[in-house]
C-alpha atoms as a PDB file:
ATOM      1  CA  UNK A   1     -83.539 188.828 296.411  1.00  0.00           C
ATOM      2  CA  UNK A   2     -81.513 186.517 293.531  1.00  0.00           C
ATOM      3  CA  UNK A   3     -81.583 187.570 290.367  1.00  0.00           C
ATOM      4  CA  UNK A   4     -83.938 185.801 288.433  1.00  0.00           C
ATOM      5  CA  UNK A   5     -82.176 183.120 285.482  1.00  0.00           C
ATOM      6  CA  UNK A   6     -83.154 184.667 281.934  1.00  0.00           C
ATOM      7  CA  UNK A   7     -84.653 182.001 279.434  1.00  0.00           C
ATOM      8  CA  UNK A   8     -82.263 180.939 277.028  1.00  0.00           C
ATOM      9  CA  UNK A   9     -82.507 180.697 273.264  1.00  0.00           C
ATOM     10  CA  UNK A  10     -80.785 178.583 271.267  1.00  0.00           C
ATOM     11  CA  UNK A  11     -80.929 180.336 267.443  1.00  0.00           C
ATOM     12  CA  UNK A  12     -80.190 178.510 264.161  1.00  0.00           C
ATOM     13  CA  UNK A  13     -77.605 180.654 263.330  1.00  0.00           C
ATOM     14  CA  UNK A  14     -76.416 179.625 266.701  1.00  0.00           C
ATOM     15  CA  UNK A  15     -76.415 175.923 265.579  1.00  0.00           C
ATOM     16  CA  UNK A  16     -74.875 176.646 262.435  1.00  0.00           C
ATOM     17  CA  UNK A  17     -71.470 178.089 264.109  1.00  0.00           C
ATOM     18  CA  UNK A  18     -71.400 175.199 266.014  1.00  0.00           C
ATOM     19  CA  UNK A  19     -71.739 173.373 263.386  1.00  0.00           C
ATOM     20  CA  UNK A  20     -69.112 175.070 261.575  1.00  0.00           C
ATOM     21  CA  UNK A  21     -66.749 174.882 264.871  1.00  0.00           C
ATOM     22  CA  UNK A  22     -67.366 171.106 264.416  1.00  0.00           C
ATOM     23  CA  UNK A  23     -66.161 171.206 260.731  1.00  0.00           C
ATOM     24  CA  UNK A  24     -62.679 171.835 261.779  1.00  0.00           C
ATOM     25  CA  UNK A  25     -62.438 170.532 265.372  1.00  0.00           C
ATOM     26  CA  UNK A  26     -60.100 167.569 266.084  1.00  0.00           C
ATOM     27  CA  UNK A  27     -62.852 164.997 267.502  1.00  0.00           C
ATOM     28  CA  UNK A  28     -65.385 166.349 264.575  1.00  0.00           C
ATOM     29  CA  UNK A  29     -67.965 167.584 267.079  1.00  0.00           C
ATOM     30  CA  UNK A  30     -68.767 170.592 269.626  1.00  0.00           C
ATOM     31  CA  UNK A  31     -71.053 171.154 272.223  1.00  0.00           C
ATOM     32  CA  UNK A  32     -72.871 173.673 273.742  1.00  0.00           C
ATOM     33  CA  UNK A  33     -73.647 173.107 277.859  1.00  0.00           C
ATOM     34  CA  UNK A  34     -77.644 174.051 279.036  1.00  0.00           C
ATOM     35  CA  UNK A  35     -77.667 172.987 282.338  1.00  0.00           C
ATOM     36  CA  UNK A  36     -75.800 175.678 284.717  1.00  0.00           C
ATOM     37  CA  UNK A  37     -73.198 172.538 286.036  1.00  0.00           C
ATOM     38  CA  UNK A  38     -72.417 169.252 287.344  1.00  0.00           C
ATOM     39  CA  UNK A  39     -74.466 169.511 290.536  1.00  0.00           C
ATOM     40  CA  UNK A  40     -77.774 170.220 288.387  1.00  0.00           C
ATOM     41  CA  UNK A  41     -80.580 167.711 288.419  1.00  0.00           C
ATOM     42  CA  UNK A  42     -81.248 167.662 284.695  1.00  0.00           C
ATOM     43  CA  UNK A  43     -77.907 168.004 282.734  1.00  0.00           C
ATOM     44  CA  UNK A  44     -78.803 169.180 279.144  1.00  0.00           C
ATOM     45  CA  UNK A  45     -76.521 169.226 276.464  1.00  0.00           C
ATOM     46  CA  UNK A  46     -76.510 169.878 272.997  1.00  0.00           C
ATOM     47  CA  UNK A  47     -73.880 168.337 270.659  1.00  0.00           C
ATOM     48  CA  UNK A  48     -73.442 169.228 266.985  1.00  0.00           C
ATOM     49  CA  UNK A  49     -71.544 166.424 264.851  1.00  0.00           C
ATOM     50  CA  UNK A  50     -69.972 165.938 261.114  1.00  0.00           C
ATOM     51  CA  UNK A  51     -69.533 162.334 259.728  1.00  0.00           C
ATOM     52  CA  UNK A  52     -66.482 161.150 261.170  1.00  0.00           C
ATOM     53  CA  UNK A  53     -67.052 162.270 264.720  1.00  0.00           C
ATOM     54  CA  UNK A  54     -66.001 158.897 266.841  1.00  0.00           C
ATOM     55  CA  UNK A  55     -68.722 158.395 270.190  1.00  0.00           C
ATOM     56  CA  UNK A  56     -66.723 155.761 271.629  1.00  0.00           C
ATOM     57  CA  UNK A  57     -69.178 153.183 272.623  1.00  0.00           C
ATOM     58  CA  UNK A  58     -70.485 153.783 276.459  1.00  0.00           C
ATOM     59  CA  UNK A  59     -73.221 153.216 278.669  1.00  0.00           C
ATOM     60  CA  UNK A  60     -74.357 155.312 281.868  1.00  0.00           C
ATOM     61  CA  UNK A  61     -75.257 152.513 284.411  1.00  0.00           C
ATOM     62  CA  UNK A  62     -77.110 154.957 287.167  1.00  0.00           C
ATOM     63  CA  UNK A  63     -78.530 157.070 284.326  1.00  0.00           C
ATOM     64  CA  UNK A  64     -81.098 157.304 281.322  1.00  0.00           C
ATOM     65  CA  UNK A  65     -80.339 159.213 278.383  1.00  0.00           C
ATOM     66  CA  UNK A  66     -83.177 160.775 276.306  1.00  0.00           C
ATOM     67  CA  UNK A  67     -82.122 161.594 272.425  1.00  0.00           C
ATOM     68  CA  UNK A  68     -83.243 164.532 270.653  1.00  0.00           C
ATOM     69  CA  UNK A  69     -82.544 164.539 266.981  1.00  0.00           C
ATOM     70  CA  UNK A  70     -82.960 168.660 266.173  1.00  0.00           C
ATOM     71  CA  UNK A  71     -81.060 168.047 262.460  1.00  0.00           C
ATOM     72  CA  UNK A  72     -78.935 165.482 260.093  1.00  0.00           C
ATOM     73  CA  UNK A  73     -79.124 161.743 260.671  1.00  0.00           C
ATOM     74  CA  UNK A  74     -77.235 159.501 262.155  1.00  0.00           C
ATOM     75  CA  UNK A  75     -77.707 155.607 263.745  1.00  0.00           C
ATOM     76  CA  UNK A  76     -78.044 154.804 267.327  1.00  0.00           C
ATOM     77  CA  UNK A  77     -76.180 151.889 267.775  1.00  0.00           C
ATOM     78  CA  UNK A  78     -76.747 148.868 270.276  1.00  0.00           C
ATOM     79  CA  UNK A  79     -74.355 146.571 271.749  1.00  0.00           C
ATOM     80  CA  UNK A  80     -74.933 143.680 274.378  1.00  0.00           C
ATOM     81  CA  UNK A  81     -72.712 143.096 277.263  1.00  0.00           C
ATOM     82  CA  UNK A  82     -69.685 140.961 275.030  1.00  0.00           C
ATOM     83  CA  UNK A  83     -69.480 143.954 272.539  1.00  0.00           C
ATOM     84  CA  UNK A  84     -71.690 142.374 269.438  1.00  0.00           C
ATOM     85  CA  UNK A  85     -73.807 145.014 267.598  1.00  0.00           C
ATOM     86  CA  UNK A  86     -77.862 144.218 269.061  1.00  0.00           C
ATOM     87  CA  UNK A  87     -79.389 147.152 266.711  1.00  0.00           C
ATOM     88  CA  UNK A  88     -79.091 149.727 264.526  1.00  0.00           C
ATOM     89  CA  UNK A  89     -82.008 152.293 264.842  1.00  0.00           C
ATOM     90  CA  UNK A  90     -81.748 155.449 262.508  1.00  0.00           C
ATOM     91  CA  UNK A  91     -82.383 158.988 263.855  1.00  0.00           C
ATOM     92  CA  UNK A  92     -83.985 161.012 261.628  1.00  0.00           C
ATOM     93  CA  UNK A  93     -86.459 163.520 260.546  1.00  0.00           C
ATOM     94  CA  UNK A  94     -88.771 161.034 260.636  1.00  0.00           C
ATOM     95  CA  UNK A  95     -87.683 159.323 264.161  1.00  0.00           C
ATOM     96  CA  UNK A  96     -86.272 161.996 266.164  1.00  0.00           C
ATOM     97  CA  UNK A  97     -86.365 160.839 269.681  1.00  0.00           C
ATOM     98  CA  UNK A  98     -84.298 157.974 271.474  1.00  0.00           C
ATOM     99  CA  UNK A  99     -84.970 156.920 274.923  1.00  0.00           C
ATOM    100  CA  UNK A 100     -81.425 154.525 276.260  1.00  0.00           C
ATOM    101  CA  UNK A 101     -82.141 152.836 279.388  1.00  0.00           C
ATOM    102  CA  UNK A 102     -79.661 153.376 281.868  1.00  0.00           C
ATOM    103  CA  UNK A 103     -77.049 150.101 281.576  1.00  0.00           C
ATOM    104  CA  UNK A 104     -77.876 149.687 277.381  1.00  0.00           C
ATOM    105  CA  UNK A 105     -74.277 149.959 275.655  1.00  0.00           C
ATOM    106  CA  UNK A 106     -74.285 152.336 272.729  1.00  0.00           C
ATOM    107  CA  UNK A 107     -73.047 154.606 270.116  1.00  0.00           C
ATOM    108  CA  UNK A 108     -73.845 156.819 267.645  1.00  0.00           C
ATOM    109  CA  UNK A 109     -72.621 157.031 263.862  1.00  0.00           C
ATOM    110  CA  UNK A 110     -73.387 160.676 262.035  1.00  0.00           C
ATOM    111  CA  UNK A 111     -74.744 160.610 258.483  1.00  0.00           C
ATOM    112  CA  UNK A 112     -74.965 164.066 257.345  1.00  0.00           C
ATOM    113  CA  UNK A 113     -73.487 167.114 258.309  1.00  0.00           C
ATOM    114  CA  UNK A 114     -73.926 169.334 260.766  1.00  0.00           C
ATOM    115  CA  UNK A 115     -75.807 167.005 262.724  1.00  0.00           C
ATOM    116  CA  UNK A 116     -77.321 168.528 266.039  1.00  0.00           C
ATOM    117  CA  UNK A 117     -78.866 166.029 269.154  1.00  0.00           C
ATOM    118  CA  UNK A 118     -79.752 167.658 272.314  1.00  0.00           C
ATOM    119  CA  UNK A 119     -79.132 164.693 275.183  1.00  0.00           C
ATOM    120  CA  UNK A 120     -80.763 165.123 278.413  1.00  0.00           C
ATOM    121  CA  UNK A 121     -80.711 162.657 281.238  1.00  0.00           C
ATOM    122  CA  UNK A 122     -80.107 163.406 285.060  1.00  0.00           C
ATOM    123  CA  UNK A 123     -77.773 164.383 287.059  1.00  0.00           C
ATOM    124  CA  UNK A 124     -75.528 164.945 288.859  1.00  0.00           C
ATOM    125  CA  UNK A 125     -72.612 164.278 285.238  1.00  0.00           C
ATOM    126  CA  UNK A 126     -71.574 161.355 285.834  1.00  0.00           C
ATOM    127  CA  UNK A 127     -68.894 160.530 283.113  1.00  0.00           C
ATOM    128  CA  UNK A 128     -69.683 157.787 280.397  1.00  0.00           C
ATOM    129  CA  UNK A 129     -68.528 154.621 281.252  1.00  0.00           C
ATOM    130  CA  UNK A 130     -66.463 153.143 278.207  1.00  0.00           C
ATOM    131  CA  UNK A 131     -66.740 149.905 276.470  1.00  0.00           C
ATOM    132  CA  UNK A 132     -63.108 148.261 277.549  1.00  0.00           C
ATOM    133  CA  UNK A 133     -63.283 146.734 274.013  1.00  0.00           C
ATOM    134  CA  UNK A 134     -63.600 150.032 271.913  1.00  0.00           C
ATOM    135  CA  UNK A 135     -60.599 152.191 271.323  1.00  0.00           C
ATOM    136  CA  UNK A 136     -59.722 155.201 272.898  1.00  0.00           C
ATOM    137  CA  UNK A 137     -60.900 158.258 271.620  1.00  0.00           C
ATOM    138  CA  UNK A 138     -57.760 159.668 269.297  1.00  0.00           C
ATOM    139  CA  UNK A 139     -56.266 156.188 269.361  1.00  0.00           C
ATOM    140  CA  UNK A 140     -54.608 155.109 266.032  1.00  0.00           C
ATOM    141  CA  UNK A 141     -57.838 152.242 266.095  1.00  0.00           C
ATOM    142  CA  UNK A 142     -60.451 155.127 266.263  1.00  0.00           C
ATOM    143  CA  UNK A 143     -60.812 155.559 262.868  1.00  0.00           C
ATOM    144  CA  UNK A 144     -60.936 152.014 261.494  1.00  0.00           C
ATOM    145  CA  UNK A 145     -63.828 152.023 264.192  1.00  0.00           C
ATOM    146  CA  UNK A 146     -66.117 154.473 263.154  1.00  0.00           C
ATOM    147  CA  UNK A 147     -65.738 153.060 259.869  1.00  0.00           C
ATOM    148  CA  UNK A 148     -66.535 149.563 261.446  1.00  0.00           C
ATOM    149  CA  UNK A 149     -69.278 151.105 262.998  1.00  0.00           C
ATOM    150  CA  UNK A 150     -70.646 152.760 259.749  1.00  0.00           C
ATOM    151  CA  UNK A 151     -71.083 149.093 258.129  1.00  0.00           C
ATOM    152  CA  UNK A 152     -71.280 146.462 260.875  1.00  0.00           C
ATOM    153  CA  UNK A 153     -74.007 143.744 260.691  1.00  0.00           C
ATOM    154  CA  UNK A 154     -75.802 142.595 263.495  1.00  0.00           C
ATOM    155  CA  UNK A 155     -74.211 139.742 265.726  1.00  0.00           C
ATOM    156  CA  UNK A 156     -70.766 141.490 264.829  1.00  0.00           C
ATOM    157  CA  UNK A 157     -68.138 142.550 267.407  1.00  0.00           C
ATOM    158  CA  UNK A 158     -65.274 144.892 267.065  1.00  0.00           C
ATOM    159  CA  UNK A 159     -62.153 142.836 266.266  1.00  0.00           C
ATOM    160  CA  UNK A 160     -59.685 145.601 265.639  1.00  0.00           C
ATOM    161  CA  UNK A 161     -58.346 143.435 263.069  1.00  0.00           C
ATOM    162  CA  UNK A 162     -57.258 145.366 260.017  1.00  0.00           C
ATOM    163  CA  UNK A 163     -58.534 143.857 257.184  1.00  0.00           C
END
């Protein structure tokens, strides 16, 4: 007989030394995987951020993505199909669920530490499928675009323009 899968806990303190992890990590953000692997049916993540983390504008075209704020703030961002901003919806203690369509371009701007989201959506992973007009992750442009990001008005696009 297989052994039966224990339940799983996930304990503040556990949260708060990912959080801490995520204070000193390079992309300003860790993770912690639910799901057992790629093949699963439900992949389950959850992702614990400090202001300055860069989520590289993306969109899942064969998937959903559901948005669980746990703690902090941050803005779900928007785009349309040319790159310009379409919304900026706040997650917060007040709004702490998101539900992305699968094919909606977006992004996500932390605005307190120690943020935590869980994201669920199906499976089998699938990897994000990048916005060709957002930098690379670690690029030398990264930076300038969170800070874009942080500010931008709607009907904006990305120039990459230093200004």
């Amino acid at each position: 007989m297989p052994e039966l899968e224990r339940v799983r806990i996930v304990a503040r303190s556990q949260i708060s030394d990912l959080a801490s992890e995520a204070e000193t990590a390079a992309r300003r953000r860790t993770h912690l995987l639910l799901h057992s692997g790629p093949q699963d049916q439900v992949q389950r993540l959850m992702i614990v951020l400090q202001p300055g983390s860069y989520i590289r504008p993306h969109h899942h075209s064969q998937q959903w993505e559901l948005l669980v704020l746990l703690q902090g703030r941050g803005n779900l961002l928007s785009f349309d199909g040319s790159g310009c901003l379409a919304d900026r919806m706040e997650l917060s203690r007040s709004a702490q669920v998101a539900q992305i369509p699968a094919g909606v371009w977006h992004g996500f701007v932390v605005l307190e530490n120690d943020t935590a989201v869980l994201e669920i959506k199906p499976g089998p992973y699938r990897p994000n499928e990048f916005a060709d007009w957002a930098p690379e992750e670690g690029a030398p442009d990264a930076r300038r675009m969170v800070e874009w990001l942080s500010g931008a008005k709607l009907g904006t696009a990305w120039s990459g323009i230093a200004g």
